[in-house]
PDB file of N, CA and C in Angstrom:
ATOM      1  N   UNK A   1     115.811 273.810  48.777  1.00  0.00           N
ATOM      2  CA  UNK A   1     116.994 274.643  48.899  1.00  0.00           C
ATOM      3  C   UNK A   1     118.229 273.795  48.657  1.00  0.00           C
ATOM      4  N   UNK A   2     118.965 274.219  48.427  1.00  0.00           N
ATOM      5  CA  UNK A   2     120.190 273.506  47.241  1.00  0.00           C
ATOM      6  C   UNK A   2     121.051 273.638  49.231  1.00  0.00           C
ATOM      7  N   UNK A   3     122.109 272.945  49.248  1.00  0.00           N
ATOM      8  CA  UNK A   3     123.051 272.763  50.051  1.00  0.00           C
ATOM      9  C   UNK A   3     124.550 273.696  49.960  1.00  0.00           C
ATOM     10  N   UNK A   4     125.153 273.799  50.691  1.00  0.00           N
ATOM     11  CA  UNK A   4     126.361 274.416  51.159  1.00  0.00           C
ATOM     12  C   UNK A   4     127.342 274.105  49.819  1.00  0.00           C
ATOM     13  N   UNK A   5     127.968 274.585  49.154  1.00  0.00           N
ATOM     14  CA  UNK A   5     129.504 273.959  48.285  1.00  0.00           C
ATOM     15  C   UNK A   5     130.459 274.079  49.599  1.00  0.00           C
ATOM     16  N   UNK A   6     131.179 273.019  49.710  1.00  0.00           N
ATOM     17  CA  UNK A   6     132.271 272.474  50.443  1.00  0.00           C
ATOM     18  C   UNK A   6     133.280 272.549  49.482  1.00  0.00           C
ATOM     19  N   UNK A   7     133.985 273.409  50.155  1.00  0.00           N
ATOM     20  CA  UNK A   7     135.772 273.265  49.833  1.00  0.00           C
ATOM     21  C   UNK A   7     136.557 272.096  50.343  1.00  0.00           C
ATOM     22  N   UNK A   8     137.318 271.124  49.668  1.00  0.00           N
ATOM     23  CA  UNK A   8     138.332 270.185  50.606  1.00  0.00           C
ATOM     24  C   UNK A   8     139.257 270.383  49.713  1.00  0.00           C
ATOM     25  N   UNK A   9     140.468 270.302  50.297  1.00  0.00           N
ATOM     26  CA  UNK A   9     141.918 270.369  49.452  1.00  0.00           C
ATOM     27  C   UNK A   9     142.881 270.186  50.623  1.00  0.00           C
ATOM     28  N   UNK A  10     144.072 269.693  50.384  1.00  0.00           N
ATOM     29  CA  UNK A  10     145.097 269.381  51.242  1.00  0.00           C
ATOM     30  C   UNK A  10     146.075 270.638  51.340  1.00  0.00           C
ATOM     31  N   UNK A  11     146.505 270.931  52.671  1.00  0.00           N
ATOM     32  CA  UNK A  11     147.136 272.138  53.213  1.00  0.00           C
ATOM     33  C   UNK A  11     148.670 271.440  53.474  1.00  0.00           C
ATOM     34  N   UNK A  12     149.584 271.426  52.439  1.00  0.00           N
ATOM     35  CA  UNK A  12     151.109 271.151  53.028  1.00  0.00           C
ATOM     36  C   UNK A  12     151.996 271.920  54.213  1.00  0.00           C
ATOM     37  N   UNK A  13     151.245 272.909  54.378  1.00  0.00           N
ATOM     38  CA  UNK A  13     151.439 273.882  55.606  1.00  0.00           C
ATOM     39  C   UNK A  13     151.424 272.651  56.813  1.00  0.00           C
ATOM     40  N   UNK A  14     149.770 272.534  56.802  1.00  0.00           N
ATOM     41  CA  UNK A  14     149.353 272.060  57.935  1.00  0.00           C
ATOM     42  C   UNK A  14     149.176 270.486  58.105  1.00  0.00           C
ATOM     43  N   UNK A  15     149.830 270.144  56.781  1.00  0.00           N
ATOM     44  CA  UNK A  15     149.744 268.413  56.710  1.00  0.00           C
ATOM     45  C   UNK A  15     148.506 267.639  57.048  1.00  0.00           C
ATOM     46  N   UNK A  16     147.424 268.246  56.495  1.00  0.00           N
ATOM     47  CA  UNK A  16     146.059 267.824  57.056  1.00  0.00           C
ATOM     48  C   UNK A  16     145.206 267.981  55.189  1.00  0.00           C
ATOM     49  N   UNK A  17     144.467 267.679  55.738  1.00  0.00           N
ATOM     50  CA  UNK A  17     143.011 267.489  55.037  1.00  0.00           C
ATOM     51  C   UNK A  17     142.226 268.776  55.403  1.00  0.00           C
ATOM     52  N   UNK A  18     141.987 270.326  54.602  1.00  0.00           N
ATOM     53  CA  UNK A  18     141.306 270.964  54.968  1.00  0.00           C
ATOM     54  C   UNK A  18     139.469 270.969  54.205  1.00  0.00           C
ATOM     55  N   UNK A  19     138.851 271.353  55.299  1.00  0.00           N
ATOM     56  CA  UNK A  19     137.153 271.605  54.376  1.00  0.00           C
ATOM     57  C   UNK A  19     136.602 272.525  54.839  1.00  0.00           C
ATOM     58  N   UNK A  20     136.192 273.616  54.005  1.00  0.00           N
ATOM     59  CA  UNK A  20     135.282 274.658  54.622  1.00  0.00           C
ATOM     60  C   UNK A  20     134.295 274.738  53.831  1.00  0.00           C
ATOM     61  N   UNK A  21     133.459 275.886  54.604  1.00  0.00           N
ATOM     62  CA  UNK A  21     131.780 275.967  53.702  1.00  0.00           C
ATOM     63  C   UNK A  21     132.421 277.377  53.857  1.00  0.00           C
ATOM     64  N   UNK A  22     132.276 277.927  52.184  1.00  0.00           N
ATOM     65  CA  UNK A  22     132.726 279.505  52.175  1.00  0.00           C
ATOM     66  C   UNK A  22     131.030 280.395  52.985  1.00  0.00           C
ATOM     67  N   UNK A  23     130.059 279.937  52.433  1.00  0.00           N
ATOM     68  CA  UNK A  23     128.977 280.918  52.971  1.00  0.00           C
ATOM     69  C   UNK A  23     128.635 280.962  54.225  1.00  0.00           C
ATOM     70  N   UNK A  24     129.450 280.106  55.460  1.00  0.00           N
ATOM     71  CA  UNK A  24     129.407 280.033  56.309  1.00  0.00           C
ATOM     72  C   UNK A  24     130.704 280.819  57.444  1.00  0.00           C
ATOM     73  N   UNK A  25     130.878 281.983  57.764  1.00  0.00           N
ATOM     74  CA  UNK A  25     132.197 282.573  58.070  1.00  0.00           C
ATOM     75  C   UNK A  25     132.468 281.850  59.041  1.00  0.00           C
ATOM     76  N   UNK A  26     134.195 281.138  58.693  1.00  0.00           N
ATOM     77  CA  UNK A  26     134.943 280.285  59.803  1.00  0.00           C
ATOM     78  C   UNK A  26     134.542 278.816  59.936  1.00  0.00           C
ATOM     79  N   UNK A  27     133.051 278.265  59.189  1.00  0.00           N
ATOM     80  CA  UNK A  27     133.283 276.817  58.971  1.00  0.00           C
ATOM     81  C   UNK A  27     133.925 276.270  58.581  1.00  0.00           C
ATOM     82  N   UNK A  28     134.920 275.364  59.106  1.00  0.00           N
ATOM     83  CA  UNK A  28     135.936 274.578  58.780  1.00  0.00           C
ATOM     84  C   UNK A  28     136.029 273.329  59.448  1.00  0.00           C
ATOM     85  N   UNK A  29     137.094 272.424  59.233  1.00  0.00           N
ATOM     86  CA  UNK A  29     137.606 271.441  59.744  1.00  0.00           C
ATOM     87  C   UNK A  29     138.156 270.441  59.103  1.00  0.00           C
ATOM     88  N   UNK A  30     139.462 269.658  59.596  1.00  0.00           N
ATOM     89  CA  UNK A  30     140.804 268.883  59.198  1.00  0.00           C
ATOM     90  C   UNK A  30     140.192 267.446  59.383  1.00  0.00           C
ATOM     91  N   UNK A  31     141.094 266.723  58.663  1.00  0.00           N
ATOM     92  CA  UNK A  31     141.353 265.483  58.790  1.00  0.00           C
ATOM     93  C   UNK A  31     142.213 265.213  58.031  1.00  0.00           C
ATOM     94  N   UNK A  32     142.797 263.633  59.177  1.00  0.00           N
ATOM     95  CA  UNK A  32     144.097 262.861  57.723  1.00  0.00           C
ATOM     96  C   UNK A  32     144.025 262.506  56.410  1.00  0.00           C
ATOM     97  N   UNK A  33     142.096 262.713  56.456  1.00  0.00           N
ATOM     98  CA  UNK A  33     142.293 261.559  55.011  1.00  0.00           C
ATOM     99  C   UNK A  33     140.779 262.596  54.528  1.00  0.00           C
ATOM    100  N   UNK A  34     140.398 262.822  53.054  1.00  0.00           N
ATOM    101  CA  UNK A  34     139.836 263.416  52.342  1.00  0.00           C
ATOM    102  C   UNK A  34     137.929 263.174  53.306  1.00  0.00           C
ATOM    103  N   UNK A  35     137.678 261.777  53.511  1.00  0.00           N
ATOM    104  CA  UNK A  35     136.904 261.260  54.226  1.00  0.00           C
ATOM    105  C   UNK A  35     136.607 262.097  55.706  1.00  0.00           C
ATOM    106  N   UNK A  36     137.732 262.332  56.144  1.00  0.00           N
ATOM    107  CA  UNK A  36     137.479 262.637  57.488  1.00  0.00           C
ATOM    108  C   UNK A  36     137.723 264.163  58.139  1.00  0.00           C
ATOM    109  N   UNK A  37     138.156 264.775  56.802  1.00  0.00           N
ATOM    110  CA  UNK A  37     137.749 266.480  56.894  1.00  0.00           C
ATOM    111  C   UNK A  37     135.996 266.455  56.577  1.00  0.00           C
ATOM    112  N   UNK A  38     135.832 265.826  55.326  1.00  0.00           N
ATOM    113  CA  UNK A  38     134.344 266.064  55.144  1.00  0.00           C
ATOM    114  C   UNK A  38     133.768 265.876  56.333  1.00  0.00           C
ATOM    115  N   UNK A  39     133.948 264.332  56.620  1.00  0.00           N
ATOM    116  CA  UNK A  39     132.596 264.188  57.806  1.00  0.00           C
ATOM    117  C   UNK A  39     132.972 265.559  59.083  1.00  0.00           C
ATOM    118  N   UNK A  40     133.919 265.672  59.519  1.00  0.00           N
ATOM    119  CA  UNK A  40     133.975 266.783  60.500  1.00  0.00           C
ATOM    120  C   UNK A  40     133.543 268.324  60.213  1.00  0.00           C
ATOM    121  N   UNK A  41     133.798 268.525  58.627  1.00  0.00           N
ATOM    122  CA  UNK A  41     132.933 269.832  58.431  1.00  0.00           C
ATOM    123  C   UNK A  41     131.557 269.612  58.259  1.00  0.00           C
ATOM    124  N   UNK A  42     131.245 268.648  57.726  1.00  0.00           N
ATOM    125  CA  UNK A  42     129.483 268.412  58.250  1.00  0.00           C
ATOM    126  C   UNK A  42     128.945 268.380  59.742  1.00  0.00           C
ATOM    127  N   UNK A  43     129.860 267.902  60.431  1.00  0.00           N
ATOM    128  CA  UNK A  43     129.643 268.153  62.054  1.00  0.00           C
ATOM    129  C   UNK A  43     129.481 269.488  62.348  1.00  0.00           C
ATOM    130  N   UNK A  44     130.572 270.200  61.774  1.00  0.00           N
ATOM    131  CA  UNK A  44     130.837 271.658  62.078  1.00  0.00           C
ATOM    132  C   UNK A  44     129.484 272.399  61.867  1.00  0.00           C
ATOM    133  N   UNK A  45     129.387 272.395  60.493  1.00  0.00           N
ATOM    134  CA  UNK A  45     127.780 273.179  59.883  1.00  0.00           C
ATOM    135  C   UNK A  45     126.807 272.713  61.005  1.00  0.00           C
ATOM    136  N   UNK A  46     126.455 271.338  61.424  1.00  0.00           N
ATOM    137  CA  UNK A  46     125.596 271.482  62.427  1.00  0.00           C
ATOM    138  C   UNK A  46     125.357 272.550  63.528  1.00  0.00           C
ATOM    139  N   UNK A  47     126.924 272.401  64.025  1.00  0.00           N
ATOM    140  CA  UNK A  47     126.864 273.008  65.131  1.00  0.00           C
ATOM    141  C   UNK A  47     126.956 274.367  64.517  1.00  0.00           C
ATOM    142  N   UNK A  48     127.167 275.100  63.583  1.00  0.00           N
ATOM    143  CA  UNK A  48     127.573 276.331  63.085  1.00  0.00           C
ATOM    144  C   UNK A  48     125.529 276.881  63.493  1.00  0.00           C
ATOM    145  N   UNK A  49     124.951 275.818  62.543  1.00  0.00           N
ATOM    146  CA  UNK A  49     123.289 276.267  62.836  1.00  0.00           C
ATOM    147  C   UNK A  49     122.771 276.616  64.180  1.00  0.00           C
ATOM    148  N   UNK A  50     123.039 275.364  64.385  1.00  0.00           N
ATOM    149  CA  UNK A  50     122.516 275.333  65.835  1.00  0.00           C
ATOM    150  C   UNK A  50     122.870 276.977  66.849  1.00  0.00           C
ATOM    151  N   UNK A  51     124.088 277.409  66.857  1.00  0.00           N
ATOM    152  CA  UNK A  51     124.773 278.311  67.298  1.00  0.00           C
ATOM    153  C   UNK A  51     124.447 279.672  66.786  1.00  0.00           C
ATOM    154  N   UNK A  52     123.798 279.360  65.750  1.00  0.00           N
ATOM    155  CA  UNK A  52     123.211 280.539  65.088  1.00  0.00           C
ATOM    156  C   UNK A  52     121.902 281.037  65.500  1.00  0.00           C
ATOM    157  N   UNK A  53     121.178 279.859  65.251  1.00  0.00           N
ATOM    158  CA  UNK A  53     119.776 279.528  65.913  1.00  0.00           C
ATOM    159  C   UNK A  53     119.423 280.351  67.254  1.00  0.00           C
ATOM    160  N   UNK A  54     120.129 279.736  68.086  1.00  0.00           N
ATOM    161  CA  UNK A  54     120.720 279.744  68.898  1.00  0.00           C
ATOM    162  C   UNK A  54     120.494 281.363  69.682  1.00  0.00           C
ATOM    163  N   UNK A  55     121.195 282.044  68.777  1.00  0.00           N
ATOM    164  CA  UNK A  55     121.847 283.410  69.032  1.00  0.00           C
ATOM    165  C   UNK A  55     121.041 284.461  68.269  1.00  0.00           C
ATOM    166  N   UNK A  56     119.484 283.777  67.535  1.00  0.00           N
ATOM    167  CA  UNK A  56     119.131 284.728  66.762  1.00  0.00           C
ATOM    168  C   UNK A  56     120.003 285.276  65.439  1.00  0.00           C
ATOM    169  N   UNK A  57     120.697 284.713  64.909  1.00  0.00           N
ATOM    170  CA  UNK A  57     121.854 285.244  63.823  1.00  0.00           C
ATOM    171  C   UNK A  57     121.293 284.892  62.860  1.00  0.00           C
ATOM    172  N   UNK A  58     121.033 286.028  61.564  1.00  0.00           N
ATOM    173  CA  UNK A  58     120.597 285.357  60.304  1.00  0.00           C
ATOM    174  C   UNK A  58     121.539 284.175  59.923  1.00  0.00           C
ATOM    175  N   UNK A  59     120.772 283.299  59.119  1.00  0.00           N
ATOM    176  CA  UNK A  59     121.551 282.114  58.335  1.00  0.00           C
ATOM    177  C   UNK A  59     121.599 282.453  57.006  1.00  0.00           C
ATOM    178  N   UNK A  60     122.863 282.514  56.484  1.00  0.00           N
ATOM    179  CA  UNK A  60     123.342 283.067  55.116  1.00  0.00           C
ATOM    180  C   UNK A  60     122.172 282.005  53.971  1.00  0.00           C
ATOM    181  N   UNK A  61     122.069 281.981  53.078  1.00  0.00           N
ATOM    182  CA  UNK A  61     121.054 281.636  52.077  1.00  0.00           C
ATOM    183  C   UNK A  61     122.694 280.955  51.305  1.00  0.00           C
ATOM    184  N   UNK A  62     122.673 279.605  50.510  1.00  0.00           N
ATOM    185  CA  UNK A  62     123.656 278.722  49.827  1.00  0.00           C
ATOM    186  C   UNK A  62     124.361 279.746  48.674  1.00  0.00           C
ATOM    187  N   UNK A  63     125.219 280.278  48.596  1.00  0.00           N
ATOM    188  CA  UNK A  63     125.297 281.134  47.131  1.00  0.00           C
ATOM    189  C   UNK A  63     126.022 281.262  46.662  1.00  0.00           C
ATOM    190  N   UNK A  64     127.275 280.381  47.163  1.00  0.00           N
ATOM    191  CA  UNK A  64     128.595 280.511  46.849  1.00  0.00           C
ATOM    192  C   UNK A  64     128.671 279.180  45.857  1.00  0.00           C
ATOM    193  N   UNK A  65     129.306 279.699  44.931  1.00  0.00           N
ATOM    194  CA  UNK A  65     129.633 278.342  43.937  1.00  0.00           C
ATOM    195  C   UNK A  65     130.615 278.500  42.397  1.00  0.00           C
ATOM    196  N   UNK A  66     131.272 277.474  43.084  1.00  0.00           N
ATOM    197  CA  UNK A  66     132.562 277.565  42.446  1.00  0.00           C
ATOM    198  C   UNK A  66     132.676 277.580  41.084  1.00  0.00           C
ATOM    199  N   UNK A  67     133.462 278.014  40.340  1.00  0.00           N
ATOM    200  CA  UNK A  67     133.832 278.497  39.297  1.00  0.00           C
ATOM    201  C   UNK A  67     133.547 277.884  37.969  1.00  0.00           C
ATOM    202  N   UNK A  68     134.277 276.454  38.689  1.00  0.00           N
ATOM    203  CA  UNK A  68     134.153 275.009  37.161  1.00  0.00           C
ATOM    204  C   UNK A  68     132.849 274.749  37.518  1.00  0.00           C
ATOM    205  N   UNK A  69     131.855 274.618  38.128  1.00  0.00           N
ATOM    206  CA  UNK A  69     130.345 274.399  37.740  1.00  0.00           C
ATOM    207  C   UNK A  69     129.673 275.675  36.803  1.00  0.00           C
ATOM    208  N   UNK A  70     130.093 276.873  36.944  1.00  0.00           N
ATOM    209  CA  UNK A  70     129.477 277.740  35.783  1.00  0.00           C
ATOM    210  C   UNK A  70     129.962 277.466  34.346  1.00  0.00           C
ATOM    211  N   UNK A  71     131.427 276.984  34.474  1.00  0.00           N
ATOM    212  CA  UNK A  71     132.517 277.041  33.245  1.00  0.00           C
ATOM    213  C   UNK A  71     131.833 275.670  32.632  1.00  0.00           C
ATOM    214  N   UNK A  72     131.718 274.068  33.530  1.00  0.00           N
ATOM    215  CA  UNK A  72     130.599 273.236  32.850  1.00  0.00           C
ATOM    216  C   UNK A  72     129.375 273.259  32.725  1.00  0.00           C
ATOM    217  N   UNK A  73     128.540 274.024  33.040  1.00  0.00           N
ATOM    218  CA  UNK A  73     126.877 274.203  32.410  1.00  0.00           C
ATOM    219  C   UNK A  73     127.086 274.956  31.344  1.00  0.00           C
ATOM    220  N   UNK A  74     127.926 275.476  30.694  1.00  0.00           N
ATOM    221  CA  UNK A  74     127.734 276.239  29.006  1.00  0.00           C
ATOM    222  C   UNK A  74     127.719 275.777  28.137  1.00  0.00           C
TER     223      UNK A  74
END
């Protein structure tokens, strides 16, 4: 099974480092530096499973994927 696409991009709003997993509703998490949003949204997804697990909640299947990977495989 293929893995999550992670969003990271910088929020001038919020002066942070944002990262989310779109197939995951509300996974997110900041950091100062490109490094340290990732590692904290990988924390997040843990606990996102676990919590799911957890609660009996289906787990979404990977399916979201961004735009420029279809636009480069042609």
């Amino acid at each position: 099974m293929k893995d999550y696409a992670i969003n990271l991009f910088y929020s001038d709003e919020d002066k942070c480092y944002v990262a989310d997993i779109p197939d995951l509703k509300f996974c997110s998490a900041f950091g100062q530096s490109p490094e340290e949003a990732l590692s904290e949204v990988l924390i997040a997804k843990e606990l996102w499973m676990e919590v799911a697990k957890n609660a009996n909640k289906s787990i979404p299947r990977p399916k979201y994927k961004p735009f420029i990977y279809r636009v480069a495989a042609q």
